[in-house]
C-alpha atoms as a PDB file:
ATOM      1  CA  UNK A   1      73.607  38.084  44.946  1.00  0.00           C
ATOM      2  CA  UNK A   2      72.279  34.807  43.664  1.00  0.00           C
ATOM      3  CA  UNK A   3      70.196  35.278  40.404  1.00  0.00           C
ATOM      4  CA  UNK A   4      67.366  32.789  42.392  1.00  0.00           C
ATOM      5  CA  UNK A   5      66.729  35.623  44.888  1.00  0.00           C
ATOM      6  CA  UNK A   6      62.917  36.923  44.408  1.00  0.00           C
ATOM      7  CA  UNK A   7      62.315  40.423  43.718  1.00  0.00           C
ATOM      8  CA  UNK A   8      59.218  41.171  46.076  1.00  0.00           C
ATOM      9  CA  UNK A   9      56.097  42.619  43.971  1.00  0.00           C
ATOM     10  CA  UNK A  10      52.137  43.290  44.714  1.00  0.00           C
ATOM     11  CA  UNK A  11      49.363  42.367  42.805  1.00  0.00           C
ATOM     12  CA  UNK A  12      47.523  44.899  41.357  1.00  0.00           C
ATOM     13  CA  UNK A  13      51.130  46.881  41.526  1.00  0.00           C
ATOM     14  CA  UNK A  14      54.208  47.843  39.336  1.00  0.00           C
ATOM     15  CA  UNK A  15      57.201  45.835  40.248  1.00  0.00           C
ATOM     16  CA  UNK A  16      59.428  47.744  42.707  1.00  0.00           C
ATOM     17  CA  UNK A  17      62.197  46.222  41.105  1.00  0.00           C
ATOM     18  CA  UNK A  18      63.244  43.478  38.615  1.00  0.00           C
ATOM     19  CA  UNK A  19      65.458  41.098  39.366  1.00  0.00           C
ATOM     20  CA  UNK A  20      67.848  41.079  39.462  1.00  0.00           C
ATOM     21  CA  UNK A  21      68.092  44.739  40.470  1.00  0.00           C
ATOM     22  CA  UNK A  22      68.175  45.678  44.079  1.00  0.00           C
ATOM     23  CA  UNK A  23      65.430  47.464  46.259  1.00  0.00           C
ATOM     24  CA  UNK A  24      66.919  51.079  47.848  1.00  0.00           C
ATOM     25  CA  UNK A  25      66.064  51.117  51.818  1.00  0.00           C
ATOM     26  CA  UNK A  26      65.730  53.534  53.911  1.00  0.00           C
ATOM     27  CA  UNK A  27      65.900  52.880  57.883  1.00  0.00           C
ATOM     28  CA  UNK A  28      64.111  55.114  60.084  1.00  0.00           C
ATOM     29  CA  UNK A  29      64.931  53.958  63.413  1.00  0.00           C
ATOM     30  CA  UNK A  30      68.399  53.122  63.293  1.00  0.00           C
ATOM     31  CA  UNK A  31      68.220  51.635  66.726  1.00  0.00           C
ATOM     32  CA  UNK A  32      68.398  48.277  68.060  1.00  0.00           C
ATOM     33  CA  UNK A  33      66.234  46.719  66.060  1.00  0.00           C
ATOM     34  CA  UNK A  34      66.313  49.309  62.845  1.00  0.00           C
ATOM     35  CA  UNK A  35      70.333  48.882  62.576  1.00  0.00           C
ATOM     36  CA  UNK A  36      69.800  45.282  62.843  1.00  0.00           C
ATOM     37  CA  UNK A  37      67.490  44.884  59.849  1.00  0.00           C
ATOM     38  CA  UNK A  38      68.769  47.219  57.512  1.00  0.00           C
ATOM     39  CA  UNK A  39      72.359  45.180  58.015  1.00  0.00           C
ATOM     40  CA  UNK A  40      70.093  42.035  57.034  1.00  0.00           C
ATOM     41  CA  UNK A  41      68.773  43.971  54.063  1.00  0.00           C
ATOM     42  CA  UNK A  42      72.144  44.607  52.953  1.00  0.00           C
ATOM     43  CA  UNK A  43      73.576  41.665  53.205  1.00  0.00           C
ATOM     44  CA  UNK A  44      70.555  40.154  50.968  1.00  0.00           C
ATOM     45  CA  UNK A  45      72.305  42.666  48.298  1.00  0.00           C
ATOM     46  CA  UNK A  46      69.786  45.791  48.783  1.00  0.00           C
ATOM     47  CA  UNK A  47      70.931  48.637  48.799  1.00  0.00           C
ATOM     48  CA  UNK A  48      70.548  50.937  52.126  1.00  0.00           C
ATOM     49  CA  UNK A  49      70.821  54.257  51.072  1.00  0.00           C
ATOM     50  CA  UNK A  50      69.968  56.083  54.225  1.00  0.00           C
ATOM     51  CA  UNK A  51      68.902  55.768  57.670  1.00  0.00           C
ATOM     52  CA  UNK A  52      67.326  58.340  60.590  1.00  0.00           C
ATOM     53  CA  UNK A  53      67.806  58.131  63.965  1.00  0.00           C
ATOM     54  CA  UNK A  54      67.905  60.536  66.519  1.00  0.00           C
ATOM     55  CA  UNK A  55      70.314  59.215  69.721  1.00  0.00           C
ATOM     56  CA  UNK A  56      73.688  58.903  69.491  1.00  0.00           C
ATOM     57  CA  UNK A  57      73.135  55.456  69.992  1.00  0.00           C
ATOM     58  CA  UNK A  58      71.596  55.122  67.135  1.00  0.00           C
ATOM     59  CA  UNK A  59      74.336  56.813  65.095  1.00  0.00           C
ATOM     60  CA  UNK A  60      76.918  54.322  66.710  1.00  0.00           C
ATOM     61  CA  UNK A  61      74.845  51.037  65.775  1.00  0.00           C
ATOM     62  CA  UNK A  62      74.145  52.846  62.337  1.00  0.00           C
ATOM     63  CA  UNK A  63      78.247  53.422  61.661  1.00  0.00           C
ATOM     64  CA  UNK A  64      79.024  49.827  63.194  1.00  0.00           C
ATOM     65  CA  UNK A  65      76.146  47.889  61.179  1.00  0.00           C
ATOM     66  CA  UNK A  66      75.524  50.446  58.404  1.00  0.00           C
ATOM     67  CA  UNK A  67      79.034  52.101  58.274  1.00  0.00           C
ATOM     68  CA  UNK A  68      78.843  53.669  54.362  1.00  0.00           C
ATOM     69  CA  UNK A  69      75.214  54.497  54.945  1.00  0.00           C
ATOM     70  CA  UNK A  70      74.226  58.093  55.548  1.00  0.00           C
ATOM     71  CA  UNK A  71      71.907  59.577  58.737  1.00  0.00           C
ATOM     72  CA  UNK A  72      69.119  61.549  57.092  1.00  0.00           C
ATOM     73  CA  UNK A  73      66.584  63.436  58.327  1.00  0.00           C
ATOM     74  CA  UNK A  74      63.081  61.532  58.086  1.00  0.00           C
ATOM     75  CA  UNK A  75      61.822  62.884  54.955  1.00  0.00           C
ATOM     76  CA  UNK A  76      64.350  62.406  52.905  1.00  0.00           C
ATOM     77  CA  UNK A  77      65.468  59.066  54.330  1.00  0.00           C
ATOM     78  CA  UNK A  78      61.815  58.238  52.889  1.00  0.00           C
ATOM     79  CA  UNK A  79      61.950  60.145  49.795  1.00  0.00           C
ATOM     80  CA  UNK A  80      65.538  58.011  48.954  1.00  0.00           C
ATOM     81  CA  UNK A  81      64.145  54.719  49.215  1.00  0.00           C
ATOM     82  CA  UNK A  82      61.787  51.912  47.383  1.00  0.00           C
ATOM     83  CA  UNK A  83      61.584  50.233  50.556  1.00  0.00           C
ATOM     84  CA  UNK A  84      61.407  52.031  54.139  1.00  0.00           C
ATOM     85  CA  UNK A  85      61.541  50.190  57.492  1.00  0.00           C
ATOM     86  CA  UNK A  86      59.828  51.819  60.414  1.00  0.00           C
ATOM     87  CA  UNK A  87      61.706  50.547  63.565  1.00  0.00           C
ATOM     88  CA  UNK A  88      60.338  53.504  65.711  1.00  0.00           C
ATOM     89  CA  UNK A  89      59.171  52.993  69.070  1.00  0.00           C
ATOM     90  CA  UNK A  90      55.131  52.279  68.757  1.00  0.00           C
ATOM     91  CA  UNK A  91      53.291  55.127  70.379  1.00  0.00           C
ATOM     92  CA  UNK A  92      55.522  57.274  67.976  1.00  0.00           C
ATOM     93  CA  UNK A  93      54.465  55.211  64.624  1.00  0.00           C
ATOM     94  CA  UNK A  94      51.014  56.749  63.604  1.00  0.00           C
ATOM     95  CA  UNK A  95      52.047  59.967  64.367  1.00  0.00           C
ATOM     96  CA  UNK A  96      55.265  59.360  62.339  1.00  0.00           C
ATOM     97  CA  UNK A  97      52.969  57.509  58.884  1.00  0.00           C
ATOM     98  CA  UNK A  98      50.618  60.579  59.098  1.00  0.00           C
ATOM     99  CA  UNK A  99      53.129  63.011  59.207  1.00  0.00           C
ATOM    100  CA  UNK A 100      54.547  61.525  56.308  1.00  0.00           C
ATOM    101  CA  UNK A 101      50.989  61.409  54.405  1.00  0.00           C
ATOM    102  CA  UNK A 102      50.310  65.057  55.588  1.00  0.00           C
ATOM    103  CA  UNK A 103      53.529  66.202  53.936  1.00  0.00           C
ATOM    104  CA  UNK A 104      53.566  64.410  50.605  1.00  0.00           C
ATOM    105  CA  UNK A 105      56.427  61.972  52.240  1.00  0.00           C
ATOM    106  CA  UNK A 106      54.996  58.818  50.942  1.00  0.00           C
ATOM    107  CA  UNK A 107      54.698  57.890  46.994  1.00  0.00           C
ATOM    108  CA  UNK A 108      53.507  55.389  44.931  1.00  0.00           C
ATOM    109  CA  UNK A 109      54.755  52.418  43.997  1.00  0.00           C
ATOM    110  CA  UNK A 110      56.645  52.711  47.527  1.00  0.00           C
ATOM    111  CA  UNK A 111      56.817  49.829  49.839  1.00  0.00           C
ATOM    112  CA  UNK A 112      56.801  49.759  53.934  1.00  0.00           C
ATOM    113  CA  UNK A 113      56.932  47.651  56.924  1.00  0.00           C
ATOM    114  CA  UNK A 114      56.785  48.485  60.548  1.00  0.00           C
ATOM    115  CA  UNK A 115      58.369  46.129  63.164  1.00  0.00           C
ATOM    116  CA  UNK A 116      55.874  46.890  65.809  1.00  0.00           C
ATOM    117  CA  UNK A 117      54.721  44.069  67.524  1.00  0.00           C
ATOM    118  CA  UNK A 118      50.938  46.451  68.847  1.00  0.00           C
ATOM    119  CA  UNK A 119      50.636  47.335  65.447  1.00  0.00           C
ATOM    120  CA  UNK A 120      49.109  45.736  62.604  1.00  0.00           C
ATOM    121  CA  UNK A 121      48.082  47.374  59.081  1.00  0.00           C
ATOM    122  CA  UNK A 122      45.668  50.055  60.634  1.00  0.00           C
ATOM    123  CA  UNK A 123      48.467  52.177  61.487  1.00  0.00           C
ATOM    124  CA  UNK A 124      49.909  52.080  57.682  1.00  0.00           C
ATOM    125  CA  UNK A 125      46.197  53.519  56.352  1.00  0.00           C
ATOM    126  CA  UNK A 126      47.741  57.047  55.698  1.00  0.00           C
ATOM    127  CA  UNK A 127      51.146  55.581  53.876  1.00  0.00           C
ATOM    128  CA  UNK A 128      48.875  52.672  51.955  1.00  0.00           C
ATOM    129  CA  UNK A 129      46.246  55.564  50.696  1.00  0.00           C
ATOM    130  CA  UNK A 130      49.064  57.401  48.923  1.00  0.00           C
ATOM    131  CA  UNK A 131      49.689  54.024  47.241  1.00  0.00           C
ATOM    132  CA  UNK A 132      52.019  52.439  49.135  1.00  0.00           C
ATOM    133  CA  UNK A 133      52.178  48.666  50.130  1.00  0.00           C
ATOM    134  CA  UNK A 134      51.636  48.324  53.548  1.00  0.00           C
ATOM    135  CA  UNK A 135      53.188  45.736  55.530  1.00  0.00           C
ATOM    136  CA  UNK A 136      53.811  44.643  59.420  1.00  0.00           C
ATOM    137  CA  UNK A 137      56.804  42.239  59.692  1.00  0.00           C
ATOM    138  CA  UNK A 138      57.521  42.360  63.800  1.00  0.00           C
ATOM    139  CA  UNK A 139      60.857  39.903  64.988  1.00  0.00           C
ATOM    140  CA  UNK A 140      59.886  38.082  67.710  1.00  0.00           C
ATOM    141  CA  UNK A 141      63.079  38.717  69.347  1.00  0.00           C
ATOM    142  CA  UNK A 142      64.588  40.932  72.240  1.00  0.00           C
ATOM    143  CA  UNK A 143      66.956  43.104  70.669  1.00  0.00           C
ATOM    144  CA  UNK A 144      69.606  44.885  73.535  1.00  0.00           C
ATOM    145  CA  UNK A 145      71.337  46.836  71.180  1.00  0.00           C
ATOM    146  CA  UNK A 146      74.377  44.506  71.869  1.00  0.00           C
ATOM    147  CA  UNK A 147      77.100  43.087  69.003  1.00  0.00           C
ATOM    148  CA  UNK A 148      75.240  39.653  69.418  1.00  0.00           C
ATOM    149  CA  UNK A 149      71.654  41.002  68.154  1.00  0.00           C
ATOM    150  CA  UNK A 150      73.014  40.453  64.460  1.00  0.00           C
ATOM    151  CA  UNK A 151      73.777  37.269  64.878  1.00  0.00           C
ATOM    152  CA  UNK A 152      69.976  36.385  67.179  1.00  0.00           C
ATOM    153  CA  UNK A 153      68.637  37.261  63.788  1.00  0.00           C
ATOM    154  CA  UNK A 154      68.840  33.911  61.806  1.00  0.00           C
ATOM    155  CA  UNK A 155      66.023  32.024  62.050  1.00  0.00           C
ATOM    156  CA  UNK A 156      64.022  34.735  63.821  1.00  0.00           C
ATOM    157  CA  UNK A 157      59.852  33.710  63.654  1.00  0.00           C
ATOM    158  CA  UNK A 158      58.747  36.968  62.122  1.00  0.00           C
ATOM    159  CA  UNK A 159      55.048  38.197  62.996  1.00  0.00           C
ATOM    160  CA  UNK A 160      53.348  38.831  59.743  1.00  0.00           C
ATOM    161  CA  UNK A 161      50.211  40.850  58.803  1.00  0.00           C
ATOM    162  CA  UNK A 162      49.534  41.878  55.322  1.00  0.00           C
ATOM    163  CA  UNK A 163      46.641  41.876  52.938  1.00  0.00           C
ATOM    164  CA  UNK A 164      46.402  38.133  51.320  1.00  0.00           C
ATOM    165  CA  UNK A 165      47.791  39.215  48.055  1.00  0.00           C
ATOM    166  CA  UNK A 166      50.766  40.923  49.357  1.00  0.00           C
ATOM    167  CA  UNK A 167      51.881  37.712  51.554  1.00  0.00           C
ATOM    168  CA  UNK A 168      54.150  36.436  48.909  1.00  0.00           C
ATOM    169  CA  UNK A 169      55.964  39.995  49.217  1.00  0.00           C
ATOM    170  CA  UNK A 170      56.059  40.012  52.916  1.00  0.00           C
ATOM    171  CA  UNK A 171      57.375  36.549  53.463  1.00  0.00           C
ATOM    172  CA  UNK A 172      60.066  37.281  50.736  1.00  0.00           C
ATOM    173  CA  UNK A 173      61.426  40.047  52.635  1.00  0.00           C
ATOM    174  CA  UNK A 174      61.178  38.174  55.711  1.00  0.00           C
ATOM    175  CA  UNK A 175      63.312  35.179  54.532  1.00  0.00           C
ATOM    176  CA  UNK A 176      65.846  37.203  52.791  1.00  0.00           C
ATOM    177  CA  UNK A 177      66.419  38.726  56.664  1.00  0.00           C
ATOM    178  CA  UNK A 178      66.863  35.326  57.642  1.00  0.00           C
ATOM    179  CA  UNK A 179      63.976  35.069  59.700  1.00  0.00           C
ATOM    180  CA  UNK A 180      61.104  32.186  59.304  1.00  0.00           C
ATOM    181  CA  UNK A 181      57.295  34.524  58.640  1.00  0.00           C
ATOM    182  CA  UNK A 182      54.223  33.159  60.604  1.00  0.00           C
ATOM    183  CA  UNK A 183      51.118  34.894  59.797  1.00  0.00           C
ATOM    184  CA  UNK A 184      48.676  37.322  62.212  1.00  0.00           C
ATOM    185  CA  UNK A 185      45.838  38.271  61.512  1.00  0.00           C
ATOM    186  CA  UNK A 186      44.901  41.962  62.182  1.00  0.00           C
ATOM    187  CA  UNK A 187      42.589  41.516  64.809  1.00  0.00           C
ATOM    188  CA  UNK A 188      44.787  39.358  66.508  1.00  0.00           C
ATOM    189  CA  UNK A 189      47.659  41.412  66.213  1.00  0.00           C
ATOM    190  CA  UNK A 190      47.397  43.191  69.954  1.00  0.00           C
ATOM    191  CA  UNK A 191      46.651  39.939  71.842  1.00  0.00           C
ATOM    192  CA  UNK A 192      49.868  38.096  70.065  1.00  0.00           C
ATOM    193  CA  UNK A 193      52.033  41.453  71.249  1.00  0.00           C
ATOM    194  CA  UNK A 194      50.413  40.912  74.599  1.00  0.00           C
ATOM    195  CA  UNK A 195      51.532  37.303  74.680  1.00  0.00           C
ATOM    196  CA  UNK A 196      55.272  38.338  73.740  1.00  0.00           C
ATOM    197  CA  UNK A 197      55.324  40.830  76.203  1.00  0.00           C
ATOM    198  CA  UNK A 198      54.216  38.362  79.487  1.00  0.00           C
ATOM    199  CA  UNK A 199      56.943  35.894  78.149  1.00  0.00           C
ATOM    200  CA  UNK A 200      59.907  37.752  77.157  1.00  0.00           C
ATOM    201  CA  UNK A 201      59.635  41.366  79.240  1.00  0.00           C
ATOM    202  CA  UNK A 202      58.019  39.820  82.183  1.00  0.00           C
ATOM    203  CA  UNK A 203      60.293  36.328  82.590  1.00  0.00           C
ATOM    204  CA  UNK A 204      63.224  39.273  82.818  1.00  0.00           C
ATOM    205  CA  UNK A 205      61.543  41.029  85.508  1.00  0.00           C
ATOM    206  CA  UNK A 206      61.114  37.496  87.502  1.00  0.00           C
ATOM    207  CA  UNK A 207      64.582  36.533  86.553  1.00  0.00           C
ATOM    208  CA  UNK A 208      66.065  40.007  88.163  1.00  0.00           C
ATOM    209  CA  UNK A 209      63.290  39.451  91.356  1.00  0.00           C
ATOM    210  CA  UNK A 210      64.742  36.093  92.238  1.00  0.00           C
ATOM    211  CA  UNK A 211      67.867  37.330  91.888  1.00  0.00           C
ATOM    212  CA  UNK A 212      67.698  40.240  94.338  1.00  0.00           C
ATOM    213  CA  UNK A 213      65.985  38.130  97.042  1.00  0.00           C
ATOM    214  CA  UNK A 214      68.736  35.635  96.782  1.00  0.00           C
ATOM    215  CA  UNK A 215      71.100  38.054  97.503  1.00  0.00           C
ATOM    216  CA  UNK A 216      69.171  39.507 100.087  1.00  0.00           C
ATOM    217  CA  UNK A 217      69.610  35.482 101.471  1.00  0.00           C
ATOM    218  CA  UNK A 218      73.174  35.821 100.830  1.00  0.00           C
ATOM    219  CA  UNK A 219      73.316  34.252  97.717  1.00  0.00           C
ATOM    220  CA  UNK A 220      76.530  36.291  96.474  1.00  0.00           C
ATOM    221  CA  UNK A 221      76.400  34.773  92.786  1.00  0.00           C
ATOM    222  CA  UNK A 222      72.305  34.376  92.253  1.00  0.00           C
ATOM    223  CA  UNK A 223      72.669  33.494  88.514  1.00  0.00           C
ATOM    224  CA  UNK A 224      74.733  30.223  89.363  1.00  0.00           C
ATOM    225  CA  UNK A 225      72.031  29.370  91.335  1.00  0.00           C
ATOM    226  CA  UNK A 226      70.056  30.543  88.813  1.00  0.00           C
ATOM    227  CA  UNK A 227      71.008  29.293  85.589  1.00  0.00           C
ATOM    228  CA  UNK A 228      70.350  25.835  85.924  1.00  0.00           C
ATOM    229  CA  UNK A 229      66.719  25.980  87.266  1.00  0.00           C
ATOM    230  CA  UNK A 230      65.491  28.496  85.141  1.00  0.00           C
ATOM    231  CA  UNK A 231      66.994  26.950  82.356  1.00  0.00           C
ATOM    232  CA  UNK A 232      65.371  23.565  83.221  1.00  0.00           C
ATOM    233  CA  UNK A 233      61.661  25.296  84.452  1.00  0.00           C
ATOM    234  CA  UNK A 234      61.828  26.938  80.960  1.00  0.00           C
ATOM    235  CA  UNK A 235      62.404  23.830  78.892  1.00  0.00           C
ATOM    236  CA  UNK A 236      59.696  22.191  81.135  1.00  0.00           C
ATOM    237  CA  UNK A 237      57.100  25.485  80.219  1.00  0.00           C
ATOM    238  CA  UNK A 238      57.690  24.973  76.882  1.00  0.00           C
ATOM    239  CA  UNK A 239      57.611  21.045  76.044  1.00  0.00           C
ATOM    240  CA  UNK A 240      54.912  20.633  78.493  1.00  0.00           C
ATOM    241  CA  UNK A 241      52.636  23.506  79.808  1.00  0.00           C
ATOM    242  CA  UNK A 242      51.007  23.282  82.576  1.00  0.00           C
ATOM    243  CA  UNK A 243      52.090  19.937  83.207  1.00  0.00           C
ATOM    244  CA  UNK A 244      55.736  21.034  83.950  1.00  0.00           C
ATOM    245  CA  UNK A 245      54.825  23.081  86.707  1.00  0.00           C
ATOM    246  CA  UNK A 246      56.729  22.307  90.271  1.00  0.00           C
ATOM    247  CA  UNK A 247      56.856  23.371  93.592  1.00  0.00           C
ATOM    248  CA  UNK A 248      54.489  24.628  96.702  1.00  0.00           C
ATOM    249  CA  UNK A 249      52.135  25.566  94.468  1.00  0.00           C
ATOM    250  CA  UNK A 250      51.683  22.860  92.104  1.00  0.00           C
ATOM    251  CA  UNK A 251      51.987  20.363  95.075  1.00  0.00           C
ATOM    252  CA  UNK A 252      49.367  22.182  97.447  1.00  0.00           C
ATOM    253  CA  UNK A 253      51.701  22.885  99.981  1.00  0.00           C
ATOM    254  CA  UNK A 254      49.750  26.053 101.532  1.00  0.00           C
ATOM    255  CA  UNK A 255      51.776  26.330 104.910  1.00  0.00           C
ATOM    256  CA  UNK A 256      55.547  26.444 102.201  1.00  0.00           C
ATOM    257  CA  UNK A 257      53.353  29.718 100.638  1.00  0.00           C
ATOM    258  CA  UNK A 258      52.813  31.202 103.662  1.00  0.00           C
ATOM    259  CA  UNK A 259      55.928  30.971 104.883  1.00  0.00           C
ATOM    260  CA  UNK A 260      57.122  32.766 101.859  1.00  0.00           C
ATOM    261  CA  UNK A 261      54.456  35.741 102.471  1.00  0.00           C
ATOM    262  CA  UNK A 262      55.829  35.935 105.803  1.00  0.00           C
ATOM    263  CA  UNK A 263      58.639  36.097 104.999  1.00  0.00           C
ATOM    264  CA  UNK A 264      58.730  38.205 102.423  1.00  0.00           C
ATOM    265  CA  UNK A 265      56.607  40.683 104.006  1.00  0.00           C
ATOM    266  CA  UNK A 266      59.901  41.163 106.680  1.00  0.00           C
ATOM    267  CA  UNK A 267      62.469  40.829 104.157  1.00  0.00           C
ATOM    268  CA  UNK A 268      61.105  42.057 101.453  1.00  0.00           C
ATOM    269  CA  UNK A 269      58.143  43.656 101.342  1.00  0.00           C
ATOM    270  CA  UNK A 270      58.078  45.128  97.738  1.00  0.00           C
ATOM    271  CA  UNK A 271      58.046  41.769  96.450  1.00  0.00           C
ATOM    272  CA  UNK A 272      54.945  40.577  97.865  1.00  0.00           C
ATOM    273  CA  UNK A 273      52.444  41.727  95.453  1.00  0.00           C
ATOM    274  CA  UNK A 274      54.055  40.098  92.556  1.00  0.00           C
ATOM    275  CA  UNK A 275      54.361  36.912  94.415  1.00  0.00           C
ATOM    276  CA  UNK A 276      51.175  37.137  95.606  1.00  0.00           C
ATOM    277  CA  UNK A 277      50.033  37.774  91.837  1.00  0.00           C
ATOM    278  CA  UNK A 278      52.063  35.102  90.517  1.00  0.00           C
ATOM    279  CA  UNK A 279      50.946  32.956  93.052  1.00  0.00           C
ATOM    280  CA  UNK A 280      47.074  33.045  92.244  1.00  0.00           C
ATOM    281  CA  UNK A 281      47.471  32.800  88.606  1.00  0.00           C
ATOM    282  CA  UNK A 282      49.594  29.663  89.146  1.00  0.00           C
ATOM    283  CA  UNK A 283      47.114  28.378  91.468  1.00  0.00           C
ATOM    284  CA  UNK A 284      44.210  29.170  88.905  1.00  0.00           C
ATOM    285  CA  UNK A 285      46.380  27.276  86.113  1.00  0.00           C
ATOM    286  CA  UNK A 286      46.938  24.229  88.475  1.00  0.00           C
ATOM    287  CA  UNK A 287      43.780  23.515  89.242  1.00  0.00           C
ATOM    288  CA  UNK A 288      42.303  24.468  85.479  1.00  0.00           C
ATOM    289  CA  UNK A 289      45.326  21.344  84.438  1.00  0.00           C
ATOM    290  CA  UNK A 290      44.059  19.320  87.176  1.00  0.00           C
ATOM    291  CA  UNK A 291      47.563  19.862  88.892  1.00  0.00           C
ATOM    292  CA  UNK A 292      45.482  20.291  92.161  1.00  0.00           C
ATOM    293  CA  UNK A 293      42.368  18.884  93.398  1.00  0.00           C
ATOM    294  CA  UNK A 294      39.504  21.388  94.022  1.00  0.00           C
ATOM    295  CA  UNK A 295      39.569  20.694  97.999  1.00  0.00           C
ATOM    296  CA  UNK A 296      43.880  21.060  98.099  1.00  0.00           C
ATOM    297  CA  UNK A 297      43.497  24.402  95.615  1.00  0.00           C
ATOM    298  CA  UNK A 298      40.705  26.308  98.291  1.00  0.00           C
ATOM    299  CA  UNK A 299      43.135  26.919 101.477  1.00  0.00           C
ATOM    300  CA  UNK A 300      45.993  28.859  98.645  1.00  0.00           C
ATOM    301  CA  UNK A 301      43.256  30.490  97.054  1.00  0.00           C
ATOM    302  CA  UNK A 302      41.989  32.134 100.537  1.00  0.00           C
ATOM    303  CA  UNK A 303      45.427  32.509 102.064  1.00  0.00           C
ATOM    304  CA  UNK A 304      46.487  34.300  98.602  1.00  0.00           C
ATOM    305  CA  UNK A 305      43.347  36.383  98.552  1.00  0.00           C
ATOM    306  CA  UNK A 306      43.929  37.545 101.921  1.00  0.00           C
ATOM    307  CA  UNK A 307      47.213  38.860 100.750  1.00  0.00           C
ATOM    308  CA  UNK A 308      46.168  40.563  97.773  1.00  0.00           C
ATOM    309  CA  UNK A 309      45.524  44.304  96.958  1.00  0.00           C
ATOM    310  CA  UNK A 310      43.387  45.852  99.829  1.00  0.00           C
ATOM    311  CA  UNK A 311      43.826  42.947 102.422  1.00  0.00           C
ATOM    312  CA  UNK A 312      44.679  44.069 106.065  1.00  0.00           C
ATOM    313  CA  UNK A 313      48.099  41.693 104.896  1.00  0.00           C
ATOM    314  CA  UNK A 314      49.480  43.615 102.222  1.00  0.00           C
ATOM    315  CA  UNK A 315      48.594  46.891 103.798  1.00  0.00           C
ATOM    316  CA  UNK A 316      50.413  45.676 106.580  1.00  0.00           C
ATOM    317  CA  UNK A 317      53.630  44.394 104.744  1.00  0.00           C
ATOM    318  CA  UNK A 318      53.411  47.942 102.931  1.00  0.00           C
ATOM    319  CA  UNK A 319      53.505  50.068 106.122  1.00  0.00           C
END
């Protein structure tokens, strides 16, 4: 370990560790994402002592990225460790912190992060009374539990929320994973998430869409097709908004979209909500850009909001 490496420490707090001695971690969650950051921690030069997880997918990531580390159950995962990462999924993480609180799991002097992207520091209120630091580091990365997610972690933007004091000790721990640390602030904390969630969950959902209807058209090897378009529409999206936007939409074409419903509505009918919900919000966005005039925007927006929810149309293409 290089004698440079920062020892992370709290104002206001004992240090958890002097450099340059190593911080003890305990992983509860040793799933995708868990596995992945403990394996990070180690190879900083802490030491992870013990890890929890439940599935035995979790114990094969654990024995493949954490092979000399031991499962544990919760409680003593947490009473082993300086440092304990809470990779759990995040309707089970306040339970999980009170529990913990409840039961005398949490001590002082201790330090925690959560890699929920919901979450900010509320949820840690139980765990940061007993005198623990408190701290939300959340990778914004999709983590598929493959080989490759190791490797995704470098350069990872990590979501950070923490009290002001205790930045310097988040974005320590951050770096030494490899990742860069942005900051959130805690109010903002479910409307970022939110944002994540439309780009990364929902472009997959649209990705696997287009690809069923273009086999449905025959298309026997949809991400060829694919690959190219999406890769240039997303490089467009990204270096230039709104302005990057293409097709019916963008160009007014209103007899092209419904066309589409029409056709969609015999061919596939279960896909003609989210176009039709796609549609309008792209429509909104073009003409909020100034994509599309006011007068070539009004004939989508009324042929779209004749398809939506509740319209003799899409009750019609969902009989």
């Amino acid at each position: 370990m290089p004698a440079a490496r920062r020892t992370p420490r709290a104002a206001g707090l004992p240090p958890v560790s002097s450099a340059p001695a190593r911080l003890r971690v305990g992983v509860v969650g040793a799933g995708r994402v868990g596995a992945v950051l403990g394996a990070a921690l180690a190879a900083a030069g802490h030491d992870v002592v013990a890890a929890a997880g439940l599935s035995a997918a979790s114990a094969e990531r654990a024995a493949r990225l954490l092979p000399e580390t031991p499962l544990l159950p919760t409680d003593e995962v947490v009473a082993a460790a300086d440092l304990v990462v809470l990779a759990v999924p995040d309707d089970t993480l306040p339970g999980l912190v009170a529990g913990l609180a409840e039961t005398g799991g949490w001590r002082p002097g201790q330090l925690t992060f959560h890699t929920s992207g919901a979450h900010g520091l509320a949820v840690l209120a139980p765990a940061a009374r007993a005198g623990v630091l408190p701290l939300a580091l959340h990778p914004a990365m999709t983590f598929t539990g493959a080989p490759e997610d190791a490797d995704r972690l470098a350069g990872v933007p990590f979501g950070v929320t923490s009290a002001a004091e205790h930045r310097p000790v988040a974005e320590t721990l951050v770096l030494e994973m490899g990742g860069e640390p942005f900051f959130v602030a805690e109010a903002d904390r479910k409307l970022y998430h939110a944002a994540l969630v439309t780009g990364a969950n929902h472009l997959v959902t649209l990705v696997a869409e287009a690809a069923d209807l273009l086999r449905t058209a025959g298309v026997d090897q949809p991400a060829r097709v694919l690959a190219p378009l999406l890769t240039a529409a997303l490089d467009n999206g990204l270096r230039r908004g709104d302005r990057g936007l293409t097709g019916p939409v963008s160009r007014g074409d209103v007899g092209t979209v419904r066309d589409h419903l029409e056709t969609l509505a015999e061919r596939a009918p279960e896909s003609v909500a989210a176009y039709v919900a796609m549609a309008q919000r792209t429509t909104e966005r073009a003409l909020a850009a100034g994509r599309l005039k006011r007068h070539e925007g009004a004939p989508l927006v009324d042929l779209l909001v004749g398809h939506g929810p509740g319209s003799l149309a899409s009750e019609r293409a969902e009989g």
